[in-house]
Protein backbone atom coordinates (compact mmCIF):
# COMPACT_ATOMS: atom_id res chain seq x y z
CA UNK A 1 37.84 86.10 79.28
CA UNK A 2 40.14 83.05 79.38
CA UNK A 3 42.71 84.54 77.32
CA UNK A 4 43.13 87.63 79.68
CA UNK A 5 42.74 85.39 83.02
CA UNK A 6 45.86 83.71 81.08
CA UNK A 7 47.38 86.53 80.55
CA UNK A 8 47.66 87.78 83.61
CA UNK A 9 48.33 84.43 85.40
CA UNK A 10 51.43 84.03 83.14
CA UNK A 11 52.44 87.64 84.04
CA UNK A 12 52.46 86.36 87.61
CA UNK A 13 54.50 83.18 86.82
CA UNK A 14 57.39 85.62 85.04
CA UNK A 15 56.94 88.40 87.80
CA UNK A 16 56.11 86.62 91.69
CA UNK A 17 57.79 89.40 93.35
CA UNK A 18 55.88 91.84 92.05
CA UNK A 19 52.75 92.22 94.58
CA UNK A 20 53.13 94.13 98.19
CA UNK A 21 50.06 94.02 100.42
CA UNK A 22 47.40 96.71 99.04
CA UNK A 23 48.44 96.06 95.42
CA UNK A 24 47.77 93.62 92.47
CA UNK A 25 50.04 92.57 89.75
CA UNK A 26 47.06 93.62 87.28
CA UNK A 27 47.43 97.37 88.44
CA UNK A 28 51.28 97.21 87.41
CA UNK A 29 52.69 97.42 83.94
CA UNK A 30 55.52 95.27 83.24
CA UNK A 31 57.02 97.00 80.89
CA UNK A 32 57.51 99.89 82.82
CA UNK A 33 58.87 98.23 85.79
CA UNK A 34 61.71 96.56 83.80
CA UNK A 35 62.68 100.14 81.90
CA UNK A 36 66.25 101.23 82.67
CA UNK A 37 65.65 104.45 82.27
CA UNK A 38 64.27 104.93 85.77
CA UNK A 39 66.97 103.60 87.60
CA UNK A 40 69.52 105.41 85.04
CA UNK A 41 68.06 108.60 85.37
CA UNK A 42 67.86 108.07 89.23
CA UNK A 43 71.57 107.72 89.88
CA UNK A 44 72.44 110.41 87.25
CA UNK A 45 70.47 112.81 89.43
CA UNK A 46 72.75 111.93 92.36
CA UNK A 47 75.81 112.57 90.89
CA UNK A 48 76.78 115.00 92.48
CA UNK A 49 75.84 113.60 95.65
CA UNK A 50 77.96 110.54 95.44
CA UNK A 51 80.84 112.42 94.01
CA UNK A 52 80.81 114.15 97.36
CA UNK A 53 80.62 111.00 98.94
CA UNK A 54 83.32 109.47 97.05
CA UNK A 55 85.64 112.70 97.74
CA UNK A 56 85.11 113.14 100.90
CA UNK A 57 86.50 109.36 102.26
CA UNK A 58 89.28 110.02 99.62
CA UNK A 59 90.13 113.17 101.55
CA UNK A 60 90.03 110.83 104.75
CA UNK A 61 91.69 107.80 103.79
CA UNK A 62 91.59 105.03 106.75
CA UNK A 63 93.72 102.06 106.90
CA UNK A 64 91.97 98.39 107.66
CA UNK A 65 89.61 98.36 110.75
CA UNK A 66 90.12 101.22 111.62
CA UNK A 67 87.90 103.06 108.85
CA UNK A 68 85.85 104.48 111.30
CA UNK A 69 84.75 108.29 109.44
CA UNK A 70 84.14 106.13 105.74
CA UNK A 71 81.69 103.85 107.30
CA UNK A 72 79.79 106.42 109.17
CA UNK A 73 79.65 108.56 106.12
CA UNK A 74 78.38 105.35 103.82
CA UNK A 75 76.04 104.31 106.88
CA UNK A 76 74.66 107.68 107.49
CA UNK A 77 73.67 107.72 103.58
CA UNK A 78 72.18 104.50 103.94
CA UNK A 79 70.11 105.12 107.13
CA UNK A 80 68.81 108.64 105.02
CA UNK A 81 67.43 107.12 102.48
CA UNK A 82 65.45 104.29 104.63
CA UNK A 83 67.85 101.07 105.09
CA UNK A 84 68.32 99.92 108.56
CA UNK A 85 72.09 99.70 109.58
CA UNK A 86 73.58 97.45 111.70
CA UNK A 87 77.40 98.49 112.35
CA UNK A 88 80.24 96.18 114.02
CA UNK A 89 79.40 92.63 112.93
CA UNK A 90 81.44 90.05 113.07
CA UNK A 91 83.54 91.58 115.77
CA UNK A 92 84.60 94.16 113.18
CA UNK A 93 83.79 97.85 114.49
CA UNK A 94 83.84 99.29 111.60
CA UNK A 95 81.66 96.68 109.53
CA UNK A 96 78.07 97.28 108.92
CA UNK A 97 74.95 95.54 106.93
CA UNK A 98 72.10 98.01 105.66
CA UNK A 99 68.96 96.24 105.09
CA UNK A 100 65.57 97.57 102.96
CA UNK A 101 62.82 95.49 102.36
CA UNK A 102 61.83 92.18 103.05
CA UNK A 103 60.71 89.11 101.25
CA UNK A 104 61.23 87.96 97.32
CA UNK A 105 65.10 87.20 96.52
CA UNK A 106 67.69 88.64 98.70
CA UNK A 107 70.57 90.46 96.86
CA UNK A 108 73.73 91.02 98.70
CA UNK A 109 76.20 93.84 97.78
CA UNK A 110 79.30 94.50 98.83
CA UNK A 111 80.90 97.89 99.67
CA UNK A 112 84.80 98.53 100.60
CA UNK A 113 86.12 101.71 101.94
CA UNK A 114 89.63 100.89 103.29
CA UNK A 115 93.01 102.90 102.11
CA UNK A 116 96.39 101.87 101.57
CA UNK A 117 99.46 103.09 103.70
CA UNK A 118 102.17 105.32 101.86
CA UNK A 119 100.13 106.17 98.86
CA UNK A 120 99.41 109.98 99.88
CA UNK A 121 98.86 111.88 96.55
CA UNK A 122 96.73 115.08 95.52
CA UNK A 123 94.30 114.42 92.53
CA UNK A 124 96.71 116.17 90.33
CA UNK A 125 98.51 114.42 87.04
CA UNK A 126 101.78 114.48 88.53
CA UNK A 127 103.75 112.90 91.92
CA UNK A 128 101.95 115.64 94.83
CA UNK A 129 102.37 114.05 98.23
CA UNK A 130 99.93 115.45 100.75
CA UNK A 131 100.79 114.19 103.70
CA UNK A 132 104.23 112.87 104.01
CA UNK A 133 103.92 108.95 104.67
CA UNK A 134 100.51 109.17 104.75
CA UNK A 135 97.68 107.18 103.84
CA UNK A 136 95.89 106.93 100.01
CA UNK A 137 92.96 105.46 98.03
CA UNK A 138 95.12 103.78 95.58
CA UNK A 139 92.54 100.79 94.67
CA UNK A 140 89.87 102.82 94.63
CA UNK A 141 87.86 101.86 97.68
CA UNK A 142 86.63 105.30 98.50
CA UNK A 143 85.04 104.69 94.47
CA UNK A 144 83.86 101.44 95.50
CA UNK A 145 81.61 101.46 98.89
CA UNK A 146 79.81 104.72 97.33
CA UNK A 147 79.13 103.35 93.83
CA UNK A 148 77.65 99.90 96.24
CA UNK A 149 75.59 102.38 98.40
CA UNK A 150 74.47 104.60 95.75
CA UNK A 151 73.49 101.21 93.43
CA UNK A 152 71.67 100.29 96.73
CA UNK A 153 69.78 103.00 97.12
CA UNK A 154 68.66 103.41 92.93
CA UNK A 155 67.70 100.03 92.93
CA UNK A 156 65.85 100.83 96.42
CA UNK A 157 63.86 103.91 94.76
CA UNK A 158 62.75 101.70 91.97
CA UNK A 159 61.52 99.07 94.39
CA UNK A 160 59.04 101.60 95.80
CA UNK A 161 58.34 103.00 92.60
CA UNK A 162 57.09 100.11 91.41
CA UNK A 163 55.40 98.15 94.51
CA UNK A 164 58.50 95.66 94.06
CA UNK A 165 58.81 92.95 96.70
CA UNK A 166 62.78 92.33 97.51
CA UNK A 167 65.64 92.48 99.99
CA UNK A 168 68.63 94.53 99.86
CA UNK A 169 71.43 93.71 101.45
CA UNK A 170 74.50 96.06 101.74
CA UNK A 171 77.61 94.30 103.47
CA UNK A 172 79.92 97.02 104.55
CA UNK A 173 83.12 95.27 104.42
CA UNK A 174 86.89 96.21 106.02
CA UNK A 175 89.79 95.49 105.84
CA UNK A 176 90.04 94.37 101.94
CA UNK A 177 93.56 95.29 101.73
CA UNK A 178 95.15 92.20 103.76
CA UNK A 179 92.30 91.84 106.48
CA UNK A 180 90.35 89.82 104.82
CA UNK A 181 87.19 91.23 106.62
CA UNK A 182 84.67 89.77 104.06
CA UNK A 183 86.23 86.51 105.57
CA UNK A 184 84.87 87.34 108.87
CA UNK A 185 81.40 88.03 107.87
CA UNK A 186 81.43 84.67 105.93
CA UNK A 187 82.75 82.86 109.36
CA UNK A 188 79.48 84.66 111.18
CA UNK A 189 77.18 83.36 108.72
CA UNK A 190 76.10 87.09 107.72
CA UNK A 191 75.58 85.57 104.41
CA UNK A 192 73.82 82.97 104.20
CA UNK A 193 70.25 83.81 103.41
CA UNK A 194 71.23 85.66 100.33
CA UNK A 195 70.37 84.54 97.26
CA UNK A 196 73.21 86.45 94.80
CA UNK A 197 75.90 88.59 95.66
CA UNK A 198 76.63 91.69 93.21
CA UNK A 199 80.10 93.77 93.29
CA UNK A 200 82.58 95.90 91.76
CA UNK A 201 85.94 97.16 91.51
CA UNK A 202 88.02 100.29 89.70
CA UNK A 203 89.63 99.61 87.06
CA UNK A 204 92.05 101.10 83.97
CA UNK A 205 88.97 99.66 81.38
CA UNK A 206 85.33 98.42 81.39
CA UNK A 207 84.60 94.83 81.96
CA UNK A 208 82.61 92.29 83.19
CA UNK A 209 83.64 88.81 82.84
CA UNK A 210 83.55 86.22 85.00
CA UNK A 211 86.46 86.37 86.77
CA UNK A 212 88.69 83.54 88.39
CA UNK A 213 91.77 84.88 90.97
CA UNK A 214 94.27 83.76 92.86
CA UNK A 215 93.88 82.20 96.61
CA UNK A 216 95.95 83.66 99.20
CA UNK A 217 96.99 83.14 103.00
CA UNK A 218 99.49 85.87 104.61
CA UNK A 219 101.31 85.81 108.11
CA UNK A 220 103.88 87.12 109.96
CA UNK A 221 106.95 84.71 111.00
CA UNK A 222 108.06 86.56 114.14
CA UNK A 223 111.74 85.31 115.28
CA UNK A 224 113.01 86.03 118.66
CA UNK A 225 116.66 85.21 119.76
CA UNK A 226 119.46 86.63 122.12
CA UNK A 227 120.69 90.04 121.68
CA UNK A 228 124.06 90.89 122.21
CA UNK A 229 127.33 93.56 121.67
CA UNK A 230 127.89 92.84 117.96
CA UNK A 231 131.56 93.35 118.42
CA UNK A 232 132.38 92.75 121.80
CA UNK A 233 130.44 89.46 122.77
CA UNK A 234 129.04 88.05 119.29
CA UNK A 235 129.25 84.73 120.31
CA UNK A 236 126.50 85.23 123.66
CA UNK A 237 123.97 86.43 120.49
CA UNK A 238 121.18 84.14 118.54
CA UNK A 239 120.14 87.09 115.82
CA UNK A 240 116.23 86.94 115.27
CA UNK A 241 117.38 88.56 111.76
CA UNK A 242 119.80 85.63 111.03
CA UNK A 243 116.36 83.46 110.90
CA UNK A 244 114.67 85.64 109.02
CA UNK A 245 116.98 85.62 106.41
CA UNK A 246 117.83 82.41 106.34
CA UNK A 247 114.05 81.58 105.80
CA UNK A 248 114.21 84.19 102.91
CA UNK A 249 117.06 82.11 101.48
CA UNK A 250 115.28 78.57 101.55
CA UNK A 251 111.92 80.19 100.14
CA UNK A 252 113.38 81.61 97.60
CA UNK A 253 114.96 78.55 96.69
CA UNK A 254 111.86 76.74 97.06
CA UNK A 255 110.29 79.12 94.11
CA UNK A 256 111.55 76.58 91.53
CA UNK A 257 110.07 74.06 92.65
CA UNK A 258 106.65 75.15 93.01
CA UNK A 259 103.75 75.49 90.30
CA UNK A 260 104.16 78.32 88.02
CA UNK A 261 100.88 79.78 88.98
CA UNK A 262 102.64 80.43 91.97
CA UNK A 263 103.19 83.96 93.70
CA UNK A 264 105.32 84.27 96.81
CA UNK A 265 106.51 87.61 98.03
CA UNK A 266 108.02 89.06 101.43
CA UNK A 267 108.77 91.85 103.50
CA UNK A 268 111.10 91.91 106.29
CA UNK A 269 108.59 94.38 108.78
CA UNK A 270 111.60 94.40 111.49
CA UNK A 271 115.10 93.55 111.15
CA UNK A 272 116.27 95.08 114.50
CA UNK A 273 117.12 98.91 115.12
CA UNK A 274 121.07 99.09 115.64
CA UNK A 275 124.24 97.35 113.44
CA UNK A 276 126.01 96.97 116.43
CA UNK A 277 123.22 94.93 118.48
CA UNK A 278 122.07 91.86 117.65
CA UNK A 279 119.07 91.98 117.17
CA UNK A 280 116.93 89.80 119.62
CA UNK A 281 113.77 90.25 117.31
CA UNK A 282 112.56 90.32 113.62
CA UNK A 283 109.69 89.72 111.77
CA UNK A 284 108.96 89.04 108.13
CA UNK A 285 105.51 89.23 106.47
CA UNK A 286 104.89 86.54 103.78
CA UNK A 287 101.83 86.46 101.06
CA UNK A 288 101.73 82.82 99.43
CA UNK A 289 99.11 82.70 95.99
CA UNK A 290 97.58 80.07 93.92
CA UNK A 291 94.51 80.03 91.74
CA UNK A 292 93.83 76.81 94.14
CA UNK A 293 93.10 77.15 97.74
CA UNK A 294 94.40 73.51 98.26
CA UNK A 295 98.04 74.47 96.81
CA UNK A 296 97.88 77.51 98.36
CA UNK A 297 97.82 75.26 101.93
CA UNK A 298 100.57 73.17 100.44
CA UNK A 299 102.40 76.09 99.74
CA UNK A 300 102.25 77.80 103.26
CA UNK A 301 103.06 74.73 105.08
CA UNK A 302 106.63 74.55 102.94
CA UNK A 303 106.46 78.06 104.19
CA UNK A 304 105.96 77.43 107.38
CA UNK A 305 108.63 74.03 107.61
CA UNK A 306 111.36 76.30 106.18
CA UNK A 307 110.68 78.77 108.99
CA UNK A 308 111.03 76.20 111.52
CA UNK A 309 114.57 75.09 109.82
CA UNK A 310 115.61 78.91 110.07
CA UNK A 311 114.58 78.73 113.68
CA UNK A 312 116.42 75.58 114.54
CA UNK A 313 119.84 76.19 112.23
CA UNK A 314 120.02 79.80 113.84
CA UNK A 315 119.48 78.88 117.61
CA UNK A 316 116.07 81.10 117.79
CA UNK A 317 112.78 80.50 117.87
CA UNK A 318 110.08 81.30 115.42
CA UNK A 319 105.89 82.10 116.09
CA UNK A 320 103.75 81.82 113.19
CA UNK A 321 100.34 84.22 112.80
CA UNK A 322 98.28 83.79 110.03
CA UNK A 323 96.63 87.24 109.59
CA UNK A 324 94.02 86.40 106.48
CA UNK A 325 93.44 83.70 104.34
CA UNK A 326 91.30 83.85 101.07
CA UNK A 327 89.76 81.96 98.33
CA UNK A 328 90.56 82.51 94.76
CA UNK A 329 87.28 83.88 92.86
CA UNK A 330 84.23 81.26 91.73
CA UNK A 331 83.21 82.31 88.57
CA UNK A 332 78.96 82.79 87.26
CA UNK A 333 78.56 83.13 84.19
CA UNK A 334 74.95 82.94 83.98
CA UNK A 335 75.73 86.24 86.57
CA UNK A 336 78.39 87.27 84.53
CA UNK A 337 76.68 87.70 81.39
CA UNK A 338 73.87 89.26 83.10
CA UNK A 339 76.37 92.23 84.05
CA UNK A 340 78.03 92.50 81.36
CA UNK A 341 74.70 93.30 79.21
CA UNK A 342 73.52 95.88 81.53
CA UNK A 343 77.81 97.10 81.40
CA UNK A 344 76.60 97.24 77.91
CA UNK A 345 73.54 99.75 78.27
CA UNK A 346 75.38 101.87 80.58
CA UNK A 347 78.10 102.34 78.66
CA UNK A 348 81.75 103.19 79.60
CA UNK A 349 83.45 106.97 80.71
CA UNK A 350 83.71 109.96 78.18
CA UNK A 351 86.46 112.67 78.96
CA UNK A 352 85.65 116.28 78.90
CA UNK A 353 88.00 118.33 77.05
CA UNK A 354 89.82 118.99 81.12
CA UNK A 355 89.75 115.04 81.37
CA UNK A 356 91.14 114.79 79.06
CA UNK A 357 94.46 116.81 79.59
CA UNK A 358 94.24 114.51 82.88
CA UNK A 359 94.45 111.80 81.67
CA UNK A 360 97.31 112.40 79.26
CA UNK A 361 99.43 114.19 81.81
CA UNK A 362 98.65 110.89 83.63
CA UNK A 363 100.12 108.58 80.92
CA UNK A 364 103.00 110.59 80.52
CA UNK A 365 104.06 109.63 84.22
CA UNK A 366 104.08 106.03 82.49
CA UNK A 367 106.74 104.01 83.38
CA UNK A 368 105.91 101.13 80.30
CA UNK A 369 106.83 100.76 76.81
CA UNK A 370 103.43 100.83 75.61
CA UNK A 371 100.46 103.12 76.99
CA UNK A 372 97.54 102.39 75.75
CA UNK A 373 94.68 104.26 73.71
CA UNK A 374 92.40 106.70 76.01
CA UNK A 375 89.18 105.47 73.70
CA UNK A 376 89.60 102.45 76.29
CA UNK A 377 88.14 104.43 78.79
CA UNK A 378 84.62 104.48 76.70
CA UNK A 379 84.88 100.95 75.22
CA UNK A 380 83.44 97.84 77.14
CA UNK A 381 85.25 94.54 76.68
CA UNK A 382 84.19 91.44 75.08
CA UNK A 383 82.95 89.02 77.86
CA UNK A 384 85.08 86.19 78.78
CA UNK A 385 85.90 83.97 81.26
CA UNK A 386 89.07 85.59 82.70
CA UNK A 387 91.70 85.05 85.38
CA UNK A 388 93.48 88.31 87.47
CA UNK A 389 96.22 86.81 89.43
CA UNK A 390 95.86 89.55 92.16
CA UNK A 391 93.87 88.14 95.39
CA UNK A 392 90.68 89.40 96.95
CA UNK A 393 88.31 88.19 99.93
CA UNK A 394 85.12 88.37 97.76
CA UNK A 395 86.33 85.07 96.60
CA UNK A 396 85.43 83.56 99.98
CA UNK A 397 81.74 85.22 99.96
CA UNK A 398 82.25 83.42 95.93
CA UNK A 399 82.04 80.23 97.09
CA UNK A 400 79.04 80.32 100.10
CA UNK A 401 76.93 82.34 97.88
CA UNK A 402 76.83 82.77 93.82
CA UNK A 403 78.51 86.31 93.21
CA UNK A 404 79.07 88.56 89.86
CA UNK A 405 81.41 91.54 90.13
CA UNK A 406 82.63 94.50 87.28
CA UNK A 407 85.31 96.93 87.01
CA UNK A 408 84.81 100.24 85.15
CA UNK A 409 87.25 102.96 83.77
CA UNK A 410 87.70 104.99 87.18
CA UNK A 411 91.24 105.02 86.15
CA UNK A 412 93.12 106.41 83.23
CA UNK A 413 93.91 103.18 80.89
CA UNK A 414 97.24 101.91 81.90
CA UNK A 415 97.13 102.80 85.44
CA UNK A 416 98.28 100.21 87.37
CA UNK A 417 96.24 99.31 91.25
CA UNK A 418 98.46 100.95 94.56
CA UNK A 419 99.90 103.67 92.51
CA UNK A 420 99.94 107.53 92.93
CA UNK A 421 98.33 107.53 89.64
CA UNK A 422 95.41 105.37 90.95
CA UNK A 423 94.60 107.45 93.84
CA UNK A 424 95.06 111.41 91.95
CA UNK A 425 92.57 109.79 89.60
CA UNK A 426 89.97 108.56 92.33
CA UNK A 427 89.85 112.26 93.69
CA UNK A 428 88.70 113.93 90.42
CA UNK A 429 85.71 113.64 88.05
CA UNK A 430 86.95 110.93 86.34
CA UNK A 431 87.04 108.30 89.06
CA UNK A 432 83.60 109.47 89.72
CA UNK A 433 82.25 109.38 86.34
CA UNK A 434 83.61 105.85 86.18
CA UNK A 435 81.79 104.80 89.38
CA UNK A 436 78.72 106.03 88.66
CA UNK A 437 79.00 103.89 85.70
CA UNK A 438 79.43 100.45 88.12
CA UNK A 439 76.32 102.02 90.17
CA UNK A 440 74.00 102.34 87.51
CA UNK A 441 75.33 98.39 86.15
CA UNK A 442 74.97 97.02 89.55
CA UNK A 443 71.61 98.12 89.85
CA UNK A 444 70.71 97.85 86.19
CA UNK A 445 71.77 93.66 87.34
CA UNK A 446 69.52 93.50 90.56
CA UNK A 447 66.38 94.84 88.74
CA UNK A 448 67.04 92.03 86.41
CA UNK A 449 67.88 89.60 89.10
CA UNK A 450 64.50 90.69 91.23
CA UNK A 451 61.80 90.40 87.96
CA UNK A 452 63.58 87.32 86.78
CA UNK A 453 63.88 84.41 89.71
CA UNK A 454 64.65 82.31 87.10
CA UNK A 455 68.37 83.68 86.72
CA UNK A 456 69.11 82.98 90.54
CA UNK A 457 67.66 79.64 89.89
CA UNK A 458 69.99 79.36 87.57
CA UNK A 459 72.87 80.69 89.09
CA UNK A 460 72.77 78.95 91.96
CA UNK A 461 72.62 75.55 89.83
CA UNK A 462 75.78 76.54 88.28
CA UNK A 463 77.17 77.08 91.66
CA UNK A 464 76.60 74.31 93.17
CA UNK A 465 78.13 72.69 89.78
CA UNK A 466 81.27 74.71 90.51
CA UNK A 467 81.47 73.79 93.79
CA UNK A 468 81.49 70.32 92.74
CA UNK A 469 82.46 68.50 96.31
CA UNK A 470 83.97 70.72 98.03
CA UNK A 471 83.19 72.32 101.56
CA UNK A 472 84.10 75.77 101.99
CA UNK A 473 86.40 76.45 105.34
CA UNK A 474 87.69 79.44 106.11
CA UNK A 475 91.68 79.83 105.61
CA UNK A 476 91.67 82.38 108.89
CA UNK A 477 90.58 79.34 111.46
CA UNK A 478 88.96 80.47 114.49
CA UNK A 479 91.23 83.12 115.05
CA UNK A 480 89.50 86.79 115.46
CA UNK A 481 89.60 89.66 113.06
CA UNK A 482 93.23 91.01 113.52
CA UNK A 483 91.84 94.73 114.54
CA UNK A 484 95.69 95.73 115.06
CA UNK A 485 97.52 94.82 111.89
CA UNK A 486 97.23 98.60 110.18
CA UNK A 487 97.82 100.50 113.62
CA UNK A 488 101.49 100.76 113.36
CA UNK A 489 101.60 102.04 110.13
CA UNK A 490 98.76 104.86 110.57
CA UNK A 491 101.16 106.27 112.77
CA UNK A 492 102.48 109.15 110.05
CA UNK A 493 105.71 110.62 110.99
């Protein structure tokens, strides 16, 4: 009798979260509440379902903050299958959190729907514009917040199949693509009663690593000066365009003396509207990377000083906005590996004998050397610690809560992100086979977080090892979530 009083007081030790009012841990088996087959079999019988999801918020693609069809379609899913949905924190119309259940460890996911401007393509394997200048899913997010909401909502039906005890929180999230509106939701605190944070993101292979990135901050330098007949009265003009390339000039001569980690790059966004007027206004955009936030705020002020010398030596003057500023990634492992076993069980994306075709078309469009195999499609890649030198605003939520993330072959292998290629292959089956894959590993991971405290414990020891000293401040100030930024260029021509 001692033995089995043992037994099942051990069973409670592993398994706290495992008792709801009206039940007992002794009426559960544990065995069958940490099978993957339930939560596998769940999401493959909503295929179909999320594939509509998916394609219908590719065939609406919405720029930052203003993604108002894609969050009503994820947050109408949501509120069907029993999550209560909160929409416009953070002073972000178009954000939402979806909450189910209460008690035992809160998990946070994270769910992006935003578009990029000028990628318009049909889900086709060669260059098909549908709307001329018009908007695309070229990184996938349409992929993205439905793979987070259908994760959600497995990981939800195994909760109540099982008399599970956990929170699930689903932060819906705009703005990735230079808003920085995870940023935002950090600032408001929206986070910071979860325990772990789990993600995603489409990619041209199958991995889950722990991931390191590069910090970013990006503003517009907006020069205004004296316009003026460019032939008949030149000297009466101070051109705002004469700053803005002279700023150009002493950047780029600044890029040798910076660290070679370093990524600066520009776009002039205005440069005036007529040769023969000088132009009394231009602005340039500027995107300043590091792998470490303090160089990164080095950086910008050089930025910023050589902006101020354009200003002066040019006789205009010069207004700085910073529109979103972001940490580089904070890597788990002890999340990381987690993933990447259940990336494991899942598995990776088989092509169909259509898909196929696809995807070879696809490579053919290729503009590189060396294209590689399709197999990498199926294969999962050896864990490591790894470093993308792209920038993302999960890296702020990385370093106020301990976060794990995965990208899975949505994407025929050598597709580069923000390419026509990218977005004809998040339309079609393939995208969606490839998501379905990241739902079924995100959930697969939250399961395993949920029946084992034990990992958060020990994630969030590693965290705060990480974190070391530092206190996490948000790059964007006090400023408010720049709701305007994308307006201009939703206006297709």
């Amino acid at each position: 009798m001692k033995k089995k009083l043992l037994g099942i007081c051990l069973a409670l030790l592993c398994y706290p979260v495992i008792c709801q009012e009206g039940n007992t841990a002794t009426s559960l088996n544990v065995q069958e509440i940490d099978n993957d087959d339930f939560i596998i079999k769940a999401l493959d019988d909503k295929t179909d379902q999320f594939s509509k999801v998916a394609r219908e918020i590719w065939e609406n693609p919405e720029l930052g903050y203003l993604e108002y069809t894609s969050t009503k379609i994820l947050a109408d899913e949501l509120r069907a299958a029993g999550f209560n949905v909160e929409t416009g924190v953070a002073d972000m119309p178009t954000s939402f959190v979806a909450t189910y259940g209460n008690g035992g460890p809160v998990l946070g996911f994270l769910a992006e729907f935003d578009a990029l401007p000028g990628l318009s393509q049909d889900a086709v394997p060669y260059r098909s514009v549908l709307v001329e200048g018009g908007n695309g899913h070229g990184c996938g997010h349409n992929l993205f917040g439905t793979a987070v909401t259908a994760a959600g909502i497995g990981l939800k039906e195994w909760m109540d199949a099982n008399n599970v005890q956990a929170t699930i929180k689903i932060f819906g999230t705009p703005a990735e693509e230079g808003g920085a509106g995870k940023v935002y939701m950090v600032r408001a605190g929206l986070l910071k009663d979860v325990d772990a944070v789990i993600n995603w993101h489409p990619a041209d292979r199958n991995v889950a690593n722990a991931f390191t990135c590069n910090s970013l901050i990006q503003g517009y330098f907006t020069f205004r000066g004296e316009s003026s007949h460019a032939a008949g009265s030149p000297e009466r003009g101070r051109s705002a365009l004469d700053g803005v390339e002279a700023m150009n000039h002493m950047v780029n001569m600044m890029r040798e003396h910076v660290d070679e980690g370093s990524r600066i790059h520009y776009v002039i966004t205005n440069g005036g509207l007529a040769a023969n007027v000088v132009p009394d206004y231009a602005v340039v955009e500027y995107m300043v990377r590091h792998p470490d936030v303090t160089e990164v705020q080095q950086m910008w002020k050089r930025v910023v000083k050589a902006a101020e010398g354009a200003a002066m030596g040019t006789g205009t003057e010069v207004e700085v906005e910073i529109i979103s500023g972001m940490y580089g990634l904070l890597p788990n492992e002890t999340l990381a590996k987690t993933m990447h076993k259940n990336l494991t069980i899942v598995g990776g994306v088989d092509y169909d004998a259509k898909e196929l075709e696809f995807a070879q078309k696809i490579q053919e469009s290729f503009n590189s050397a060396k294209v590689p195999s399709l197999t990498l499609a199926k294969e999962i890649q050896p864990y490591r610690l790894s470093h993308f030198s792209a920038s993302t605003d999960v890296g702020d939520v990385s370093y106020v809560v301990p976060t794990v993330g995965l990208g899975t072959a949505t994407w025929i292998p050598g597709t580069a992100a923000h390419t026509w290629q990218a977005v004809a292959a998040d339309g079609m089956s393939i995208g969606f086979k490839g998501m379905m894959a990241a739902s079924k590993t995100m959930a697969l991971t939250g399961k395993d977080l949920i029946l084992n405290p034990s990992l958060i414990e020990q994630a969030q020891t590693e965290f705060k090892e990480r974190l070391g000293s530092l206190v996490y401040e948000p790059l964007i100030g006090d400023r408010m979530p720049p709701l305007e930024y994308r307006k201009e260029q939703n206006k297709v021509k």
